[in-house]
N, C-alpha and C. Protein backbone atom coordinates (compact mmCIF):
# COMPACT_ATOMS: atom_id res chain seq x y z
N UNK A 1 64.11 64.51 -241.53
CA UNK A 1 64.80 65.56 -240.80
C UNK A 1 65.39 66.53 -241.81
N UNK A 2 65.42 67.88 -241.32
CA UNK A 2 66.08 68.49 -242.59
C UNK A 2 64.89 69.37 -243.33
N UNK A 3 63.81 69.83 -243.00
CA UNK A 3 62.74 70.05 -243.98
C UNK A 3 62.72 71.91 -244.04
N UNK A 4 63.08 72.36 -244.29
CA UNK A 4 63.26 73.75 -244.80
C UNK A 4 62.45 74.42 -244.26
N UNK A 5 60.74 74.02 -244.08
CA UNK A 5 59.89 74.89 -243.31
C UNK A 5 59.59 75.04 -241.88
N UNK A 6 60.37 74.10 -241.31
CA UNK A 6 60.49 73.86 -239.91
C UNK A 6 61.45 75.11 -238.81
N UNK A 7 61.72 74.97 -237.47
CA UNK A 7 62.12 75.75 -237.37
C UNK A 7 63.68 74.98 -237.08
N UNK A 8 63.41 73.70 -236.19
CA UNK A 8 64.80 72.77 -236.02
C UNK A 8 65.62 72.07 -237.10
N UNK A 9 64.83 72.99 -238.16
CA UNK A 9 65.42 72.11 -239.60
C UNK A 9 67.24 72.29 -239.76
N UNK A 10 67.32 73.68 -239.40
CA UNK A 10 69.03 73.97 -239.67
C UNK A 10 69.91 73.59 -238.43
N UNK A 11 69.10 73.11 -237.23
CA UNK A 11 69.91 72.79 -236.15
C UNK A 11 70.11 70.49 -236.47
N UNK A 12 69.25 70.16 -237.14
CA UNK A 12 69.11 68.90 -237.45
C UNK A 12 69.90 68.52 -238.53
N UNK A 13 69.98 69.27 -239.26
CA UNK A 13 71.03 69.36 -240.91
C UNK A 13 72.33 69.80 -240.48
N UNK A 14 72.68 70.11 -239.16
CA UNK A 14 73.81 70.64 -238.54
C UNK A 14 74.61 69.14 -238.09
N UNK A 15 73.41 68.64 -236.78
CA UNK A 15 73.75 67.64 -236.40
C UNK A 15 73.67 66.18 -237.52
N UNK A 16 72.95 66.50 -238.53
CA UNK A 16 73.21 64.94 -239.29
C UNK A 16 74.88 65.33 -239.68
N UNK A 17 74.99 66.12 -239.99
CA UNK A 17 76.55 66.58 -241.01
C UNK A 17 77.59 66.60 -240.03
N UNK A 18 77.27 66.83 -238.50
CA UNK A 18 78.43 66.37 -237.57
C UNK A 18 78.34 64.44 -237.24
N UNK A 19 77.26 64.28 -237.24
CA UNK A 19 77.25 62.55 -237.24
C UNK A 19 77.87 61.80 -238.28
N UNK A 20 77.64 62.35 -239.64
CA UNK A 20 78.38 61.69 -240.60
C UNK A 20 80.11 62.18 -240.75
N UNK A 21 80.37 63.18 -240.26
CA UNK A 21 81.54 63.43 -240.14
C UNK A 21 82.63 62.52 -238.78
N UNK A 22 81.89 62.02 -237.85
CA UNK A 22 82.31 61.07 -236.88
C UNK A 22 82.57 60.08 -236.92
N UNK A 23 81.32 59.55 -238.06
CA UNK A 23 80.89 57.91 -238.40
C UNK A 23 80.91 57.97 -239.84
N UNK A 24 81.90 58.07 -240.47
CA UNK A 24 81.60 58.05 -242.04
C UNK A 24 81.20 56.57 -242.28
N UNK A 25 81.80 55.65 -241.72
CA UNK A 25 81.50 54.36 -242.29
C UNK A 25 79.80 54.20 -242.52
N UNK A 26 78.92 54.57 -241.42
CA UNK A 26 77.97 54.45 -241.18
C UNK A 26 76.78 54.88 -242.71
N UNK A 27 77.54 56.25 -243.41
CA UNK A 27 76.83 56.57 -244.21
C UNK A 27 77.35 56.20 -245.55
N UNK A 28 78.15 55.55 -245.56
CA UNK A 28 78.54 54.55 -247.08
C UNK A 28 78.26 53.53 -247.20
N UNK A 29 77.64 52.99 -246.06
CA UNK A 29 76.95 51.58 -246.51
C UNK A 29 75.83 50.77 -247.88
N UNK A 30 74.53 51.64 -247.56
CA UNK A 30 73.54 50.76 -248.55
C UNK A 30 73.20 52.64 -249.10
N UNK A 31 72.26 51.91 -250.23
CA UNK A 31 71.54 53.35 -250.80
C UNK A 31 70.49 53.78 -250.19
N UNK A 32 69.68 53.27 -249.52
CA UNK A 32 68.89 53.40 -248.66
C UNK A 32 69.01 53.58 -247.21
N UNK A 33 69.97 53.92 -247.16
CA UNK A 33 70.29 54.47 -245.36
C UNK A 33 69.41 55.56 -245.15
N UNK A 34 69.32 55.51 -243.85
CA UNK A 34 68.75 56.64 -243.00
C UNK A 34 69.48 57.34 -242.21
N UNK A 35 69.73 58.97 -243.24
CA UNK A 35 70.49 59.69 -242.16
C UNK A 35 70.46 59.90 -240.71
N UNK A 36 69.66 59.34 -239.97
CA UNK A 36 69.57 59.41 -239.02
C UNK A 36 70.79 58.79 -238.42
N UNK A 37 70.70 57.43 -238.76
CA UNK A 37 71.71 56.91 -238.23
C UNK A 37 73.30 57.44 -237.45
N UNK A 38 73.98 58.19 -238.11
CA UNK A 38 74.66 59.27 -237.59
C UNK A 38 74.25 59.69 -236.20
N UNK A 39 72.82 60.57 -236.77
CA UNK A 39 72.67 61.04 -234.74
C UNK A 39 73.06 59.99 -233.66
N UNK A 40 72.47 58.96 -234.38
CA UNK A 40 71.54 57.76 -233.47
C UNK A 40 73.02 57.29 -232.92
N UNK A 41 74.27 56.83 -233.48
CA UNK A 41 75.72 56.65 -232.80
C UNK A 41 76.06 57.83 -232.13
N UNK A 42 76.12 59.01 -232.53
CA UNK A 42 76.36 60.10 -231.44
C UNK A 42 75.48 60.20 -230.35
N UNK A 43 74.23 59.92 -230.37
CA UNK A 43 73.75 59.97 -229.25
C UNK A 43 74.14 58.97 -228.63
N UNK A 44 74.30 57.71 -228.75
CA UNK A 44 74.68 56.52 -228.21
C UNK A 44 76.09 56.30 -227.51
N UNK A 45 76.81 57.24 -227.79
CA UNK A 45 77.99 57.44 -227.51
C UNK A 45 78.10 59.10 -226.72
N UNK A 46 77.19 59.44 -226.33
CA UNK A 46 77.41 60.56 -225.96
C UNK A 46 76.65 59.45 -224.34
N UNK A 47 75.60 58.50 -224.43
CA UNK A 47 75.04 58.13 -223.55
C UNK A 47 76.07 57.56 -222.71
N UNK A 48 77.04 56.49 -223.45
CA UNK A 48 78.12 55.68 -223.05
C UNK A 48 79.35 57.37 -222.11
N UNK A 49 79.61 57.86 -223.01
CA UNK A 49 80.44 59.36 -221.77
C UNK A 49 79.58 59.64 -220.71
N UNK A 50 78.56 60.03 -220.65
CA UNK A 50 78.01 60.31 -219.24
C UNK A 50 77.57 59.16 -218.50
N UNK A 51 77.56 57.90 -218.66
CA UNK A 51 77.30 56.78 -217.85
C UNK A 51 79.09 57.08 -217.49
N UNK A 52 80.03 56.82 -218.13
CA UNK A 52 81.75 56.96 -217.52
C UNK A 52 81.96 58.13 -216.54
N UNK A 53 81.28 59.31 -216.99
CA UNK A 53 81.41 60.47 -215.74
C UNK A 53 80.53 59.82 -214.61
N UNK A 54 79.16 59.80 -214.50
CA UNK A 54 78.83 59.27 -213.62
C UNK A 54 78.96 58.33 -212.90
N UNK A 55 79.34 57.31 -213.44
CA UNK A 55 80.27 56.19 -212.83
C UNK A 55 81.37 56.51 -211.59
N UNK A 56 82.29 57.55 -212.45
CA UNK A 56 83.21 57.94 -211.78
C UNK A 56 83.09 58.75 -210.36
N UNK A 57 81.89 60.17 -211.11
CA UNK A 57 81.36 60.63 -209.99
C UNK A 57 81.05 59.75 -208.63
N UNK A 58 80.27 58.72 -208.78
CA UNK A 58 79.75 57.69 -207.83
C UNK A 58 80.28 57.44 -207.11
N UNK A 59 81.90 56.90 -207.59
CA UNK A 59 83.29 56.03 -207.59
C UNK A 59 83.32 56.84 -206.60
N UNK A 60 83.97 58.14 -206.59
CA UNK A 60 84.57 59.14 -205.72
C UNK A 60 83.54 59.38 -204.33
N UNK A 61 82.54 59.65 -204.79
CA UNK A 61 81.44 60.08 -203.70
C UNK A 61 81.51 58.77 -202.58
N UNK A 62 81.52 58.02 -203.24
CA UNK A 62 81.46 56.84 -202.08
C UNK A 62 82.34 56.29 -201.56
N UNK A 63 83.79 56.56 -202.01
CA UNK A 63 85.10 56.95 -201.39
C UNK A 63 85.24 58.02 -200.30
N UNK A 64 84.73 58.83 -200.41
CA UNK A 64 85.08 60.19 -199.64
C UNK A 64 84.13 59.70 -198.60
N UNK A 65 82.65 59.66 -198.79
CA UNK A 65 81.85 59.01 -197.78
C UNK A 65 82.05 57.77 -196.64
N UNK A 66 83.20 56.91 -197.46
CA UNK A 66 83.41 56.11 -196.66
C UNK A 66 84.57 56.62 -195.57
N UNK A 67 85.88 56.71 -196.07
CA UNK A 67 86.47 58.03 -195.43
C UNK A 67 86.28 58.61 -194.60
N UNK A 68 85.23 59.65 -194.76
CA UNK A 68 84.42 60.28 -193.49
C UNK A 68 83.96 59.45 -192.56
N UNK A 69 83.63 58.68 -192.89
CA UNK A 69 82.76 57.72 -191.67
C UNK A 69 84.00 57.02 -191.11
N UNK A 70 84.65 56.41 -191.58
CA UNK A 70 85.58 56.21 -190.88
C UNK A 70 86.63 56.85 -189.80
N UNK A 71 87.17 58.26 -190.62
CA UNK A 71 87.29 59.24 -189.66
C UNK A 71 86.72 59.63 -188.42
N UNK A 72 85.51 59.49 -188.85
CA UNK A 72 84.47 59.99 -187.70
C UNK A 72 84.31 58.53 -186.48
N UNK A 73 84.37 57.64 -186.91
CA UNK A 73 84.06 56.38 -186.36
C UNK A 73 85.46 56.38 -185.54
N UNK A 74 86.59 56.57 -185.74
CA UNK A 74 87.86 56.79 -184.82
C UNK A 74 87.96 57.78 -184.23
N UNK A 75 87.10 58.81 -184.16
CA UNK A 75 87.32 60.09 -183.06
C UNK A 75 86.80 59.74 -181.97
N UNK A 76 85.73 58.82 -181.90
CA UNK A 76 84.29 58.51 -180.84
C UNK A 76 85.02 57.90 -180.10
């Protein structure tokens, strides 16, 4: 990642340098790491936030839904 002649090269050299800035531990480990790694926890953690919004979303939707039906089930 990172290759100068590409066109996603400066948007990838963006995101390794915000991954290692999140996860420093991640990139002081061995000499042979793979910058990737960085993305690979931000993405993983970006997966874990939108499973919590959606969750929540769900949470609510099927609150309000029940609610309604209930409402509606005592007017009849």
């Amino acid at each position: 990642m990172g290759t100068p002649g590409l066109p996603g090269a400066r948007t990838g050299r963006r995101l390794d340098h915000l991954g290692r800035r999140l996860c420093p531990h991640v990139h002081s480990c061995a000499v042979g790491e793979k910058p990737e790694a960085g993305l690979f926890i931000l993405f993983a953690s970006f997966l874990s936030f939108f499973n919590l919004v959606a969750s929540s979303v769900s949470s609510f939707v099927q609150f309000y839904l029940e609610s309604w039906y209930n409402r509606a089930s005592l007017t009849r």
